[in-house]
N, C-alpha and C. Protein backbone atom coordinates (compact mmCIF):
# COMPACT_ATOMS: atom_id res chain seq x y z
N UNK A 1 23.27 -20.97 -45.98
CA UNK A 1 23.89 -20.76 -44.70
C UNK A 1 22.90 -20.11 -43.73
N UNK A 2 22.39 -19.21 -44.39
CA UNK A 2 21.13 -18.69 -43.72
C UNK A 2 20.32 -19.70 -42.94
N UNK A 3 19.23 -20.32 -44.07
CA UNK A 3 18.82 -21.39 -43.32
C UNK A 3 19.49 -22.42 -42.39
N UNK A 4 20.39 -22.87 -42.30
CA UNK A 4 20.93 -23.64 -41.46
C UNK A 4 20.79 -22.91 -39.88
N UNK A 5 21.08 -21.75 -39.60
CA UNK A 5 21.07 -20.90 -38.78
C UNK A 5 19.82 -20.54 -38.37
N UNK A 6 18.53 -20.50 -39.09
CA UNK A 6 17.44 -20.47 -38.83
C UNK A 6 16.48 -21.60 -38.35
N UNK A 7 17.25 -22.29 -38.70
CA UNK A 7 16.69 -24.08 -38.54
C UNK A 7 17.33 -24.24 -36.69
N UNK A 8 18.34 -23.89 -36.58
CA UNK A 8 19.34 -24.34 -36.06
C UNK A 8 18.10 -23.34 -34.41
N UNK A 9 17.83 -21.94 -34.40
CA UNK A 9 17.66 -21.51 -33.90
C UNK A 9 16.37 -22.01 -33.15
N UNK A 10 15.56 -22.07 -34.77
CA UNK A 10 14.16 -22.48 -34.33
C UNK A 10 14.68 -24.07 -33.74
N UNK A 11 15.16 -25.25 -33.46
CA UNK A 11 15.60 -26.15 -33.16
C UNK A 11 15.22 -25.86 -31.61
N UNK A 12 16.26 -24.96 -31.07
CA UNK A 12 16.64 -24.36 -29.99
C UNK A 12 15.54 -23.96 -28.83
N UNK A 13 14.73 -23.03 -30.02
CA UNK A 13 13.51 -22.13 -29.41
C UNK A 13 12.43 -23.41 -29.35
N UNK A 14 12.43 -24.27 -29.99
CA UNK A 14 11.23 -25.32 -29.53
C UNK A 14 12.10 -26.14 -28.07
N UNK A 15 13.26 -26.43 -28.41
CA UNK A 15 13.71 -27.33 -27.28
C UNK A 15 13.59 -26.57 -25.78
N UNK A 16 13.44 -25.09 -25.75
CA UNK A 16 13.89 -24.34 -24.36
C UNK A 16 12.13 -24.15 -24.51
N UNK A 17 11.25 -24.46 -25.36
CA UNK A 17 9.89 -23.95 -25.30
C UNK A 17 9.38 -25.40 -24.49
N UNK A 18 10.09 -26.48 -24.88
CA UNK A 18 9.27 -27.63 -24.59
C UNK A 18 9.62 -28.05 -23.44
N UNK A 19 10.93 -27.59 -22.54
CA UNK A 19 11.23 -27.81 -20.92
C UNK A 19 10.37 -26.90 -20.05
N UNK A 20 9.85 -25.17 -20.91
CA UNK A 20 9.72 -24.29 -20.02
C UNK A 20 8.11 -24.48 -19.82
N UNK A 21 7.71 -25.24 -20.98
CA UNK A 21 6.11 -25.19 -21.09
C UNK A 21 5.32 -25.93 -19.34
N UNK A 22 5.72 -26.76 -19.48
CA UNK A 22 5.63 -27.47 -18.21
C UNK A 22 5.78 -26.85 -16.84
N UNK A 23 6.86 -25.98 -16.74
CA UNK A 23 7.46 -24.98 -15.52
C UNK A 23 5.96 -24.34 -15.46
N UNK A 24 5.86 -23.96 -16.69
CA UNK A 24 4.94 -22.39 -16.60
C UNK A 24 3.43 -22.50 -16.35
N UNK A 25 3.45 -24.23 -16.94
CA UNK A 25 1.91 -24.47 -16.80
C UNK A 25 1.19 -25.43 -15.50
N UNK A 26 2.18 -25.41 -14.53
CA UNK A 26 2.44 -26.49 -13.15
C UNK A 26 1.37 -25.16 -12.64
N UNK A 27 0.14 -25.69 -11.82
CA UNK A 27 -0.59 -24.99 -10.73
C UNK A 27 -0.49 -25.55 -9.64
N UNK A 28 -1.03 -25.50 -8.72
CA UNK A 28 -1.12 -25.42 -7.10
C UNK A 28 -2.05 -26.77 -6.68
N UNK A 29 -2.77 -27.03 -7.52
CA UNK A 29 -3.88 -27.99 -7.54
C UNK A 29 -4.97 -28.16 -6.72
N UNK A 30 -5.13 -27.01 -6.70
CA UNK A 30 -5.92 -26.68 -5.73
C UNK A 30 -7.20 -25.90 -6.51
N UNK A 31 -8.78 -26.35 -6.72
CA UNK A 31 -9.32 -25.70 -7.98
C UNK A 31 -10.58 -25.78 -7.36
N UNK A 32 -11.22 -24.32 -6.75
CA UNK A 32 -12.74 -24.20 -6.22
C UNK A 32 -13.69 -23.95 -7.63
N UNK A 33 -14.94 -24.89 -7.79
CA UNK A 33 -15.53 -24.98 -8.88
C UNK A 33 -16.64 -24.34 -8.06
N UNK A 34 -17.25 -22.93 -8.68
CA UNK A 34 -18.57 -22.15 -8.58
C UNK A 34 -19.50 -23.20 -9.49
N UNK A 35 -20.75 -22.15 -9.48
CA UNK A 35 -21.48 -22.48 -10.83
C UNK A 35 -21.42 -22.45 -11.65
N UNK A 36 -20.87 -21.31 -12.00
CA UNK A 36 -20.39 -20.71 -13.55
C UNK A 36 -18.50 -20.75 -13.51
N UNK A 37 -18.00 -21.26 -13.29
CA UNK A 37 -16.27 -21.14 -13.24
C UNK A 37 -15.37 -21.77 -12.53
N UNK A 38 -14.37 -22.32 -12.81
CA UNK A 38 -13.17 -22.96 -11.66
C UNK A 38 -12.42 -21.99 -11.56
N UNK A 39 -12.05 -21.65 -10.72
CA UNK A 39 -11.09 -20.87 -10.08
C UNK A 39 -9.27 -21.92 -9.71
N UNK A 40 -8.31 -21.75 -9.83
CA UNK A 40 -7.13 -21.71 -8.98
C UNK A 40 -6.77 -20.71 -8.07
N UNK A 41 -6.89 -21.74 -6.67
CA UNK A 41 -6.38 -21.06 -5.44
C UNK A 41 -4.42 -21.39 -5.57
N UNK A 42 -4.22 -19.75 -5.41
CA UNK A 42 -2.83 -20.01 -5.61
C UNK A 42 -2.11 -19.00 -4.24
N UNK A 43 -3.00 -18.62 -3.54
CA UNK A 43 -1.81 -18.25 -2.87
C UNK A 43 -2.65 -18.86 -1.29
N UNK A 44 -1.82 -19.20 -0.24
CA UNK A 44 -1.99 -20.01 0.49
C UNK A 44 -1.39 -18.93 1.66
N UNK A 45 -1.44 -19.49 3.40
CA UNK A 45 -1.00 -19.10 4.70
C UNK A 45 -0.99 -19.67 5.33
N UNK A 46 -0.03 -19.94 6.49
CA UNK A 46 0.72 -20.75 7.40
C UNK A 46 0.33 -20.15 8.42
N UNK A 47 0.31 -20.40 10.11
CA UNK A 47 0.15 -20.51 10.87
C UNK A 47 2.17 -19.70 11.40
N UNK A 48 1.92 -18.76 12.09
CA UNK A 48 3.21 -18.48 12.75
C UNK A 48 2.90 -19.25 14.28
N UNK A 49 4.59 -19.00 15.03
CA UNK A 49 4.68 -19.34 16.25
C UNK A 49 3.76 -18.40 17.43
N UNK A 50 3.71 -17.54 16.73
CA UNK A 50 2.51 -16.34 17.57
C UNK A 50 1.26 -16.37 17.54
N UNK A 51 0.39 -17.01 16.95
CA UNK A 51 -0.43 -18.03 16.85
C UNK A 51 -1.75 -17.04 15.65
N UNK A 52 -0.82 -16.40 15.02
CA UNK A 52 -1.87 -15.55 13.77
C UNK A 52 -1.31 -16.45 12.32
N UNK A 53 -2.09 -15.84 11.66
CA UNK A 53 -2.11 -16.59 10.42
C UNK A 53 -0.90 -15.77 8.94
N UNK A 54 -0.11 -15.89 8.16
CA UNK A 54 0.53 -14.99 7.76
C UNK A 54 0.29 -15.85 6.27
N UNK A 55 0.08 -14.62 5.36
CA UNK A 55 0.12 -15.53 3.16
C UNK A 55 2.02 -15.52 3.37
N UNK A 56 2.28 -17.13 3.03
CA UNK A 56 3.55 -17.73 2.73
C UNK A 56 4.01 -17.99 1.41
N UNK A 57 2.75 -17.90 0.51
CA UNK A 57 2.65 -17.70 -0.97
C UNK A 57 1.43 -16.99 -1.64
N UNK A 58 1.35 -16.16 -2.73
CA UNK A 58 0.79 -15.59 -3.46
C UNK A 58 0.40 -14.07 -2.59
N UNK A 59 -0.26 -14.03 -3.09
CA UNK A 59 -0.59 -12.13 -2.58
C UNK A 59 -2.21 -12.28 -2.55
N UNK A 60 -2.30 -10.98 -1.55
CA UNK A 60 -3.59 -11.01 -1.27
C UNK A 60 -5.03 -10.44 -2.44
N UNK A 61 -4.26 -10.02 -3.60
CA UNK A 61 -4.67 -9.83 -4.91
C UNK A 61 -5.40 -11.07 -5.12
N UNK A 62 -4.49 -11.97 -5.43
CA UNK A 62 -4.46 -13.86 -5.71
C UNK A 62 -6.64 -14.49 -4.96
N UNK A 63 -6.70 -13.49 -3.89
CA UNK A 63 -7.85 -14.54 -3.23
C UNK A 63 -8.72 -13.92 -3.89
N UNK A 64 -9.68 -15.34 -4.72
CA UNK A 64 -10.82 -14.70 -5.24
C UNK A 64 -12.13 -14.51 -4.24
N UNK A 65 -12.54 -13.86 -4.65
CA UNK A 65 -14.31 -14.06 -4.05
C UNK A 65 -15.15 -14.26 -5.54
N UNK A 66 -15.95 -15.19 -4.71
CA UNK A 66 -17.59 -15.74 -5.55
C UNK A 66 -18.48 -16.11 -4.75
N UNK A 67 -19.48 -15.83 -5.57
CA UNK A 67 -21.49 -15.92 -4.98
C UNK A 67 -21.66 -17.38 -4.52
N UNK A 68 -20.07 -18.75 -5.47
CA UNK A 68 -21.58 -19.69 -4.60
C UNK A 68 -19.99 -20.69 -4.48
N UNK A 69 -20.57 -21.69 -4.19
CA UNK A 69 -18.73 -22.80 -4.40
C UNK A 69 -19.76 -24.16 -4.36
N UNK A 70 -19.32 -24.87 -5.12
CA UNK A 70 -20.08 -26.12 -5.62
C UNK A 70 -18.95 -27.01 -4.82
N UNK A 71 -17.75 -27.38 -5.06
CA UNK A 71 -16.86 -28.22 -4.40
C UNK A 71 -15.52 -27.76 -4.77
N UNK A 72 -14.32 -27.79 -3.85
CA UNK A 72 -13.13 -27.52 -4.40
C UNK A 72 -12.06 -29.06 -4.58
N UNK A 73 -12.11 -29.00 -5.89
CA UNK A 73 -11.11 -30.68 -6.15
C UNK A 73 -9.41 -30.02 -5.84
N UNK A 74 -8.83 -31.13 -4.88
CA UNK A 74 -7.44 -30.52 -4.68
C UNK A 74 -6.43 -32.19 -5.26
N UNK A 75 -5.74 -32.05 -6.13
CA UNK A 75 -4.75 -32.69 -6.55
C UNK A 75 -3.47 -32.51 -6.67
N UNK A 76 -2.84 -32.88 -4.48
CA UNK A 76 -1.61 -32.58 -4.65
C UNK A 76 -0.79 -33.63 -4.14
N UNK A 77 -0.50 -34.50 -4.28
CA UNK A 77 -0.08 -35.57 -3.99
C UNK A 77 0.61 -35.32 -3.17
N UNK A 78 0.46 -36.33 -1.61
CA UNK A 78 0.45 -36.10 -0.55
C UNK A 78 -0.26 -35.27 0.67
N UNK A 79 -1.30 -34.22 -0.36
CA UNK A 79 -1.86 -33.71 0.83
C UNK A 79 -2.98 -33.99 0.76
N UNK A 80 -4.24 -33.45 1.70
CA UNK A 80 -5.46 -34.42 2.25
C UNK A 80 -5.73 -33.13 2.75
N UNK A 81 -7.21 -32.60 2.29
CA UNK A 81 -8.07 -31.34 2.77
C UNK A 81 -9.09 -32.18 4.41
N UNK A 82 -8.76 -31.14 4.84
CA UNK A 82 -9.39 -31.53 6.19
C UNK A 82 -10.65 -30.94 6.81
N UNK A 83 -10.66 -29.30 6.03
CA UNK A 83 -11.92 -28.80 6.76
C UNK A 83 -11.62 -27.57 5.76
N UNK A 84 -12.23 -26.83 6.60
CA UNK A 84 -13.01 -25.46 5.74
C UNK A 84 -12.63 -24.24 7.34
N UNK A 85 -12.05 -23.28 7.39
CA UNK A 85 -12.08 -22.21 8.49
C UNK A 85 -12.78 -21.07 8.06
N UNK A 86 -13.61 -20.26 8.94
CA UNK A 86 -14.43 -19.63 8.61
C UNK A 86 -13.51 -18.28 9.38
N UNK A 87 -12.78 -16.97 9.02
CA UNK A 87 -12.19 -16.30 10.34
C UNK A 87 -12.20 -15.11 8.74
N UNK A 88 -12.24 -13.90 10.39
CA UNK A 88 -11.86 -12.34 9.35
C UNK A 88 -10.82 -12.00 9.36
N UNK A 89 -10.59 -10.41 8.70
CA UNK A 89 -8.94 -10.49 8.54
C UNK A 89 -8.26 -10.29 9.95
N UNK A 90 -8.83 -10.33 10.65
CA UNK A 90 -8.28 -10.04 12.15
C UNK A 90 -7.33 -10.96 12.66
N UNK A 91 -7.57 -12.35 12.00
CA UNK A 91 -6.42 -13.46 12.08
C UNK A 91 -5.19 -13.26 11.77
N UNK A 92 -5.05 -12.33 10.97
CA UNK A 92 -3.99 -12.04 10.18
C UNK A 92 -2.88 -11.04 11.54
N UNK A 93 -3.76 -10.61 12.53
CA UNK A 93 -2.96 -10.01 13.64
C UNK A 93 -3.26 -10.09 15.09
N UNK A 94 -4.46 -11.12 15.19
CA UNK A 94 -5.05 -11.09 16.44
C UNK A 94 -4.90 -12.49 16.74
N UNK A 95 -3.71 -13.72 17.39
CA UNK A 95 -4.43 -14.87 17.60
C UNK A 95 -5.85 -15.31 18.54
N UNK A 96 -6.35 -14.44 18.64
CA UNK A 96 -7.80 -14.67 19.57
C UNK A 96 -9.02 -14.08 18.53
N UNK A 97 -8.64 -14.06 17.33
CA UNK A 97 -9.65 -13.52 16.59
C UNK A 97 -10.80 -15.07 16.22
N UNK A 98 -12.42 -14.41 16.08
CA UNK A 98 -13.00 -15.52 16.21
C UNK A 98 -12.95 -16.29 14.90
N UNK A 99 -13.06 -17.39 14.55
CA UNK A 99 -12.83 -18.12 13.72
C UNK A 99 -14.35 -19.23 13.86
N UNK A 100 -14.30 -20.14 12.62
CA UNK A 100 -15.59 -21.10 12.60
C UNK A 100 -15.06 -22.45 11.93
N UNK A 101 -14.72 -23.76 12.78
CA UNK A 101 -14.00 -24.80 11.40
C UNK A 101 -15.61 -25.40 10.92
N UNK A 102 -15.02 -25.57 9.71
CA UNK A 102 -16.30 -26.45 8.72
C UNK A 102 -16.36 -27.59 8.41
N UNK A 103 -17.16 -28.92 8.74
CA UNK A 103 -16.81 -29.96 8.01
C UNK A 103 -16.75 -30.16 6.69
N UNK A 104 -16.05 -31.46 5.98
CA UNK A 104 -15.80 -31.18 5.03
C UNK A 104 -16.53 -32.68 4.31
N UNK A 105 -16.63 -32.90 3.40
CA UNK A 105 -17.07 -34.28 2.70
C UNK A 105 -16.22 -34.33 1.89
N UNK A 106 -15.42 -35.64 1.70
CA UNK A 106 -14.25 -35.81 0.69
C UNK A 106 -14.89 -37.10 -0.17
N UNK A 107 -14.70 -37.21 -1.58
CA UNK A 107 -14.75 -38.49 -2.39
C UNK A 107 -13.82 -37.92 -3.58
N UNK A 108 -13.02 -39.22 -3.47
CA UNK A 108 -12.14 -39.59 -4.89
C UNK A 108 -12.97 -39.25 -5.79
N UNK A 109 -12.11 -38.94 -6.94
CA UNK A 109 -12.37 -38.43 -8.49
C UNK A 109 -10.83 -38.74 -9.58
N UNK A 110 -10.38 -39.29 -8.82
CA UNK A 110 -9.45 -39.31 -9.67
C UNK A 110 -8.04 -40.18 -9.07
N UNK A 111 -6.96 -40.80 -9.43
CA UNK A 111 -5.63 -41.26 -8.78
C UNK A 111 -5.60 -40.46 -7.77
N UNK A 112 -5.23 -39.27 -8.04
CA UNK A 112 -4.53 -38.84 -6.50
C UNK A 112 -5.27 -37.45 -6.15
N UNK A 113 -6.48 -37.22 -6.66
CA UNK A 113 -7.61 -36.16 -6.71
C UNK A 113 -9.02 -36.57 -6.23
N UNK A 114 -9.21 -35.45 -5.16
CA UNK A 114 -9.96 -35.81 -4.59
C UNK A 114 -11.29 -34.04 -4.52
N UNK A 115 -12.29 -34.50 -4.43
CA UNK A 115 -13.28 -33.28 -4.33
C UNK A 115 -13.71 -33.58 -2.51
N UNK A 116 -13.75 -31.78 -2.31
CA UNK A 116 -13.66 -31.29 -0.88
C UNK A 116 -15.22 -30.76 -1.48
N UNK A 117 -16.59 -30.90 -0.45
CA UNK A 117 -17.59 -30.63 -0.63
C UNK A 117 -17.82 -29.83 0.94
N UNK A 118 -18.23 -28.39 0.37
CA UNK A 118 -18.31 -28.13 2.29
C UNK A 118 -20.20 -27.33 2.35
N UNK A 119 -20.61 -28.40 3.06
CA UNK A 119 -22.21 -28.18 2.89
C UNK A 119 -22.38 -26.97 3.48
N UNK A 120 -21.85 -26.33 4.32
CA UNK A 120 -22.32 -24.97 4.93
C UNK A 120 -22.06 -23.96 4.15
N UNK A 121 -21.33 -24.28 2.91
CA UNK A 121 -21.02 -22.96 2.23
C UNK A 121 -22.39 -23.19 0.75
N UNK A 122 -23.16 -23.90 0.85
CA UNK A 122 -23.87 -24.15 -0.41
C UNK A 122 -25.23 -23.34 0.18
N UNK A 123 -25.44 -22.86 1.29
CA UNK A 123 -26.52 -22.42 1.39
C UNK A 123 -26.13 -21.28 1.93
N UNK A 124 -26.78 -19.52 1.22
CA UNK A 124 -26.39 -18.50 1.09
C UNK A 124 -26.78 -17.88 2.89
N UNK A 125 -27.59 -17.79 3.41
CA UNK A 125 -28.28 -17.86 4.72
C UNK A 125 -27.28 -18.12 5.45
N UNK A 126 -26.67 -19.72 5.18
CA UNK A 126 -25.52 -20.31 6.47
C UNK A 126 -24.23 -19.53 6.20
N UNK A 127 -23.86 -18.98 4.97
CA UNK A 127 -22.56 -17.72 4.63
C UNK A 127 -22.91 -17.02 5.53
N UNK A 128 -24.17 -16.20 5.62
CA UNK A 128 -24.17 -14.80 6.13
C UNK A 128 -24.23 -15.19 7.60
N UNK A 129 -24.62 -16.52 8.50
CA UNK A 129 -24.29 -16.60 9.57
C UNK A 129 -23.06 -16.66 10.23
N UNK A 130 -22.20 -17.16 9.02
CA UNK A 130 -20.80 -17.60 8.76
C UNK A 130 -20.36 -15.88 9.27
N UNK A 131 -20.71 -15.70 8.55
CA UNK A 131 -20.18 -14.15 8.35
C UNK A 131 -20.23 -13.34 9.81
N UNK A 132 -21.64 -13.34 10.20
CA UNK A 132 -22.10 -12.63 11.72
C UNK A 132 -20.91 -13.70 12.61
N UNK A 133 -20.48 -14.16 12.45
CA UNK A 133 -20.10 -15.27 13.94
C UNK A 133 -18.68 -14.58 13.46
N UNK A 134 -17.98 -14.52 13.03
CA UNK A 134 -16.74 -14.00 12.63
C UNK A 134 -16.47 -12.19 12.80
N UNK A 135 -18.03 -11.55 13.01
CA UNK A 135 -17.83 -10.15 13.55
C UNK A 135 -17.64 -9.59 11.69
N UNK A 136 -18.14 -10.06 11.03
CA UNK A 136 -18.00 -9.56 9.72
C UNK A 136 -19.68 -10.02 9.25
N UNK A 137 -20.69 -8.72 9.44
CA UNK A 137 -22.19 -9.40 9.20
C UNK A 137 -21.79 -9.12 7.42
N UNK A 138 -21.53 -8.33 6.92
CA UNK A 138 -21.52 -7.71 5.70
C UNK A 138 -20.35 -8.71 4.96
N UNK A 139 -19.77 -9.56 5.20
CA UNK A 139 -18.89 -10.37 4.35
C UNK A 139 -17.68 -9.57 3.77
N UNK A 140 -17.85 -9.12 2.59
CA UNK A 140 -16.99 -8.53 2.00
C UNK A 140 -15.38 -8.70 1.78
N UNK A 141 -14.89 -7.90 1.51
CA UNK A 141 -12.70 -8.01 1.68
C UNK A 141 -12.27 -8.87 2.67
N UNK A 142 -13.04 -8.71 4.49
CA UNK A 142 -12.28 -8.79 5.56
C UNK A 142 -13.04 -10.46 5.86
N UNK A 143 -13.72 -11.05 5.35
CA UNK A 143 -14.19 -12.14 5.78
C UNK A 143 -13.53 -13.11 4.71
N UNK A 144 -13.29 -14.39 5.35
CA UNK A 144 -12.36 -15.19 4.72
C UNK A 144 -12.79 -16.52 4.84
N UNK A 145 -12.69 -17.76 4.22
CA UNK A 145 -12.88 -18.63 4.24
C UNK A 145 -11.48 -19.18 3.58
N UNK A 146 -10.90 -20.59 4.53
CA UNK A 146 -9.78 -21.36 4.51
C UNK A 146 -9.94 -22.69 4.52
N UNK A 147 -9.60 -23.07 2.94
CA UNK A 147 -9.35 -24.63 2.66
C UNK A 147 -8.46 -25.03 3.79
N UNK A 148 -8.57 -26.41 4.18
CA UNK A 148 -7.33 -26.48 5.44
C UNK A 148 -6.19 -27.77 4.64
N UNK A 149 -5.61 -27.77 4.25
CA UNK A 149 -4.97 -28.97 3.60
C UNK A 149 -3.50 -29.09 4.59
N UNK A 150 -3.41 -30.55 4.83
CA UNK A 150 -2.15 -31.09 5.63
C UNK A 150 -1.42 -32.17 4.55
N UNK A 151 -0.32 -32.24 5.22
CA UNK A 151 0.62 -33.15 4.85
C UNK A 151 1.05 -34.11 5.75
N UNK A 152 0.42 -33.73 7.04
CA UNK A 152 0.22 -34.73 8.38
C UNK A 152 1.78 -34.01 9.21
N UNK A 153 2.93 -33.20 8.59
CA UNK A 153 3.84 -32.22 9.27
C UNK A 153 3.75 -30.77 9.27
N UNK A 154 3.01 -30.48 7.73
CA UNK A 154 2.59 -29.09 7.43
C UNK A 154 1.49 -28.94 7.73
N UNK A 155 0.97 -27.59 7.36
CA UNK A 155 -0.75 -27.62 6.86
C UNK A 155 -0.82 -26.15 6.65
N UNK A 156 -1.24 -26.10 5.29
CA UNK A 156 -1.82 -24.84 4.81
C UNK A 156 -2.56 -24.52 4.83
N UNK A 157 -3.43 -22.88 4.26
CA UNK A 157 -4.75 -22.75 4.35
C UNK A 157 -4.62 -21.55 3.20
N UNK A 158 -5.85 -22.17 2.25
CA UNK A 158 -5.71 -21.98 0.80
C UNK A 158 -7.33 -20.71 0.95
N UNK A 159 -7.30 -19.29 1.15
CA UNK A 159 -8.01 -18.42 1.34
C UNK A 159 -8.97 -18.16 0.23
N UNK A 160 -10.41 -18.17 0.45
CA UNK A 160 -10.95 -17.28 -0.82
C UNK A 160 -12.19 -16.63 -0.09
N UNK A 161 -13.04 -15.97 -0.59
CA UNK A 161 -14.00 -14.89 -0.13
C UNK A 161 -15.46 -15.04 -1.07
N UNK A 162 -16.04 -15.19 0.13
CA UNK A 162 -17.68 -15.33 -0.55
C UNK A 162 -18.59 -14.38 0.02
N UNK A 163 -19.14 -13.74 -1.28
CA UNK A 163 -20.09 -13.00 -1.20
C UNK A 163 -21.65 -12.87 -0.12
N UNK A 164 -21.59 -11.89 0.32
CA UNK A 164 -22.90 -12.43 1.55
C UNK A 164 -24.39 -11.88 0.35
N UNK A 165 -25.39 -12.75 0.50
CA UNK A 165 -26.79 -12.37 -0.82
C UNK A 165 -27.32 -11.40 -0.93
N UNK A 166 -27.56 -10.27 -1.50
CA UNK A 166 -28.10 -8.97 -1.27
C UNK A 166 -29.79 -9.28 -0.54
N UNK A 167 -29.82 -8.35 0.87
CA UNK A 167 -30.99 -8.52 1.47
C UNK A 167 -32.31 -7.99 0.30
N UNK A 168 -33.21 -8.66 0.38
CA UNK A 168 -34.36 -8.71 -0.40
C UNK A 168 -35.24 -7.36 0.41
């Protein structure tokens, strides 16, 4: 009787393991590849009617910073990366804060995955100019860089932070 009940349970615990596995393991698809690591960008910001920028998901914990970004592959069916924004945290309360858009190079990799290549961020020099034009020479916390991804009604902007090169 025992076993039946144990069978019965474990039955249970695989069936609620094998709906939840999927829930738990769904990302954002959104994945900046460094040199050494992929990262998931998971928390993202919208554009208010006041014309500053506000995080609509994840926390500001969530934005990584790294030394270099090789390409970010985004696989979200239906959306399409458009550029790269270069702005400090001043966006976050100033709509006149200065900002920099980046072009972007897109090629398929996959059905519905595509790699975002943004040449101004591969050379450490064009960051730290990145950086001076935004009123942030030192990079750090307050300087930001924004994937721009649309849906052609929405458009998000998927934040992460790059390191400026220690002066020689």
């Amino acid at each position: 009787m025992a076993s039946r009940k144990a069978i019965k349970a474990l039955l249970v615990a695989t069936i609620v393991l094998a709906f939840a596995a999927p829930a738990a393991t769904q990302d954002s698809g959104i994945v900046l590849f460094t040199q050494t690591e992929q990262i998931q960008l998971k928390t993202y910001a919208e554009f208010l009617g006041s014309g500053v920028l506000r995080i609509t998901h994840g926390a500001l914990k969530d934005i990584p910073t790294v030394d270099s970004i090789r390409f970010i592959r985004c696989a979200r069916t239906g959306w399409q990366p458009v550029g790269v924004m270069a702005a400090s945290e001043k966006l976050f309360s100033d709509e006149k804060a200065e900002r920099r858009l980046l072009r972007i190079a897109v090629r398929p990799v996959g059905v519905t995955a595509v790699a975002a290549r943004v040449a101004d961020l591969e050379d450490p020099k064009r960051v730290a100019e990145l950086h001076r034009a935004i009123e942030e020479p030192e990079g750090g916390d307050k300087a930001y860089f924004f994937l721009i991804l649309t849906s052609g009604q929405v458009t998000q902007y998927y934040p992460f932070r790059m390191r400026t090169a220690a002066k020689e």
